[in-house]
C-alpha atoms as a PDB file:
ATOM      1  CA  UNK A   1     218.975 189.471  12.257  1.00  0.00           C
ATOM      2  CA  UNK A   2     221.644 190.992  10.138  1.00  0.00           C
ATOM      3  CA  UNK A   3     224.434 189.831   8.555  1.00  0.00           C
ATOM      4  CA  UNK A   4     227.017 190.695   5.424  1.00  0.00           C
ATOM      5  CA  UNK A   5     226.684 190.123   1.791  1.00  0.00           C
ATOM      6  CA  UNK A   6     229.230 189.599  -0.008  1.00  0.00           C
ATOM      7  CA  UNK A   7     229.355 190.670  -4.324  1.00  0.00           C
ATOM      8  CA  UNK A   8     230.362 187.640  -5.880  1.00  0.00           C
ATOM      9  CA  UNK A   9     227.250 185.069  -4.744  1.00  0.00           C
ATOM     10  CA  UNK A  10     227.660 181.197  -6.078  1.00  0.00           C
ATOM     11  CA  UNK A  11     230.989 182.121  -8.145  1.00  0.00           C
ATOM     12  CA  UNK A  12     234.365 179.976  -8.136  1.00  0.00           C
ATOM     13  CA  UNK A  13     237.869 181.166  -7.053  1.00  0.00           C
ATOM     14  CA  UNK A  14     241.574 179.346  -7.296  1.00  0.00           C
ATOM     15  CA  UNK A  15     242.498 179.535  -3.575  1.00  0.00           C
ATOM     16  CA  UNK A  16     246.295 178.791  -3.012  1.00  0.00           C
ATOM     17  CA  UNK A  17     246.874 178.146   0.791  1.00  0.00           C
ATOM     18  CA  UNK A  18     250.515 177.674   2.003  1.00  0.00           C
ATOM     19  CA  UNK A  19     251.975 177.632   5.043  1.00  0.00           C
ATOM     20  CA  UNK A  20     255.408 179.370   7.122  1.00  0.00           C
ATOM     21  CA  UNK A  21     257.271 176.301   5.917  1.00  0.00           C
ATOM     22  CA  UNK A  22     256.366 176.291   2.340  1.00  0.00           C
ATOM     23  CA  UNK A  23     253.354 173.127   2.896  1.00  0.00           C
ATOM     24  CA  UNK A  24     250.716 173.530   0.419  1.00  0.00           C
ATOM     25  CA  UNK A  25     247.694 173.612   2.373  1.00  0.00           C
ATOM     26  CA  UNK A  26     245.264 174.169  -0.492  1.00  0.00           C
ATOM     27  CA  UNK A  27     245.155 174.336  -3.817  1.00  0.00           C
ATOM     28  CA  UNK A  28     241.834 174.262  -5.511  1.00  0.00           C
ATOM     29  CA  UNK A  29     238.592 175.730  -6.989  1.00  0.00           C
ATOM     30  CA  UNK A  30     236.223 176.771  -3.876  1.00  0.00           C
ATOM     31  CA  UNK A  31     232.675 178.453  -4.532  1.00  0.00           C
ATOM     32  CA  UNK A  32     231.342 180.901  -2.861  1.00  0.00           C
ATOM     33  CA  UNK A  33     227.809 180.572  -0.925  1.00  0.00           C
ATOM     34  CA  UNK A  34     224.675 182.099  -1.198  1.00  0.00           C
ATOM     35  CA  UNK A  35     225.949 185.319   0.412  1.00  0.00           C
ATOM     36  CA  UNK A  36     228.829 185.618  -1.379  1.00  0.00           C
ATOM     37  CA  UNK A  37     231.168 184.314   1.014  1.00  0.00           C
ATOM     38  CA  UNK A  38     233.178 180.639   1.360  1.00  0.00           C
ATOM     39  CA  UNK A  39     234.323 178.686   4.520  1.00  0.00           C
ATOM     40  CA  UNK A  40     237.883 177.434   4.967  1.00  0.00           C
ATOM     41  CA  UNK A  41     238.952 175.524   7.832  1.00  0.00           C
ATOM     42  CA  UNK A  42     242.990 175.384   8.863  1.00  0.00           C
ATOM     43  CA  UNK A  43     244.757 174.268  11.519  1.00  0.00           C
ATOM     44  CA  UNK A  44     245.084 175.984  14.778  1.00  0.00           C
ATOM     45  CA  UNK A  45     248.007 177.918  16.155  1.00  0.00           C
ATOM     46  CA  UNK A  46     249.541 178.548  12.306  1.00  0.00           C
ATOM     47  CA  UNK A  47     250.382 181.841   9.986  1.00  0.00           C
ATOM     48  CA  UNK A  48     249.862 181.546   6.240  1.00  0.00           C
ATOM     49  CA  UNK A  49     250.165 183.120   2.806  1.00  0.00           C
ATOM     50  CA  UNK A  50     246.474 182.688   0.979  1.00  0.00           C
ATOM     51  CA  UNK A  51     246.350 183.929  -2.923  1.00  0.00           C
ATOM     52  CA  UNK A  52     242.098 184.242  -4.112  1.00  0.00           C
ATOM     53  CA  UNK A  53     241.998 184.726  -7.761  1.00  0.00           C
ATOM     54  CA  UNK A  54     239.216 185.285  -9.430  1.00  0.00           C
ATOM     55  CA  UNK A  55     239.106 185.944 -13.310  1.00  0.00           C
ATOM     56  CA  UNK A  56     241.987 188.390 -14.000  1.00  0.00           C
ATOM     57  CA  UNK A  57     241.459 189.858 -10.397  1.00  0.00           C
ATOM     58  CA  UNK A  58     243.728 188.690  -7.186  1.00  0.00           C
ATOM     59  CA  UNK A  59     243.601 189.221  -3.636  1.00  0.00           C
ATOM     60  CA  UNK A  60     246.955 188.229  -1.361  1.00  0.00           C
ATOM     61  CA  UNK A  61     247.318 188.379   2.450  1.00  0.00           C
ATOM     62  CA  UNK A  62     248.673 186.828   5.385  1.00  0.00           C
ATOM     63  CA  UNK A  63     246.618 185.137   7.912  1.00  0.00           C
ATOM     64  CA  UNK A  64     246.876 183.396  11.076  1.00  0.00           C
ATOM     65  CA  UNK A  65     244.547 180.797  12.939  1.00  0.00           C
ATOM     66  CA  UNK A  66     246.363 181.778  16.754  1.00  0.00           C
ATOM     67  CA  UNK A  67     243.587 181.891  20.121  1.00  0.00           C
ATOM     68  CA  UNK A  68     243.161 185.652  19.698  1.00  0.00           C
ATOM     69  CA  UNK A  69     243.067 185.984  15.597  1.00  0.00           C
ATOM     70  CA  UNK A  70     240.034 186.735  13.799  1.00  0.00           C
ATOM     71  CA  UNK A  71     237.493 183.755  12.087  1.00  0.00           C
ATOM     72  CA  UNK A  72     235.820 185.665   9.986  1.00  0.00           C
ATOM     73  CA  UNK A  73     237.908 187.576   7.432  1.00  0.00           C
ATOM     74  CA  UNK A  74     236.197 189.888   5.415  1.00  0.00           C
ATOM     75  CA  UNK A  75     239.001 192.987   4.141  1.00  0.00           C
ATOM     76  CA  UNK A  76     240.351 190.688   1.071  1.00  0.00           C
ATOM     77  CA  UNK A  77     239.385 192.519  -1.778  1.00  0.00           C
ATOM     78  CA  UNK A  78     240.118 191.769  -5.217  1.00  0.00           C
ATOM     79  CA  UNK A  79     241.746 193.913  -7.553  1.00  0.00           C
END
């Protein structure tokens, strides 16, 4: 069995969530796991604007939650 690891195991990032229309979706402190990664859940069938900061490092893209889009989002990077 393999799987990814991610750099930053069992740290805590500000994740700002908002949606098309400007709805805050999230706005909080979320930790990553073991492997260095963190779940979100979101509603289907929606685009939005996610901000990860971590220390004085930031990571900004758009993502979506339609049928075909991807569930595991892995190219944020922070810089």
């Amino acid at each position: 069995m393999t799987g990814c690891q991610g750099e930053l195991v069992d740290k805590e990032f500000d994740v700002y969530i908002e949606d098309t229309e400007g709805n805050v979706i999230l706005d909080e402190k979320v930790k990553s796991q073991s492997n260095g990664f963190f779940d979100l859940w979101l509603p289907r069938d929606k685009t939005y604007q996610i901000t990860i900061k971590y220390d004085d490092q930031v990571s900004e893209s758009e993502i979506s939650t339609f049928k075909d889009d991807r569930t595991c989002i892995t190219t944020m990077q922070l810089t």
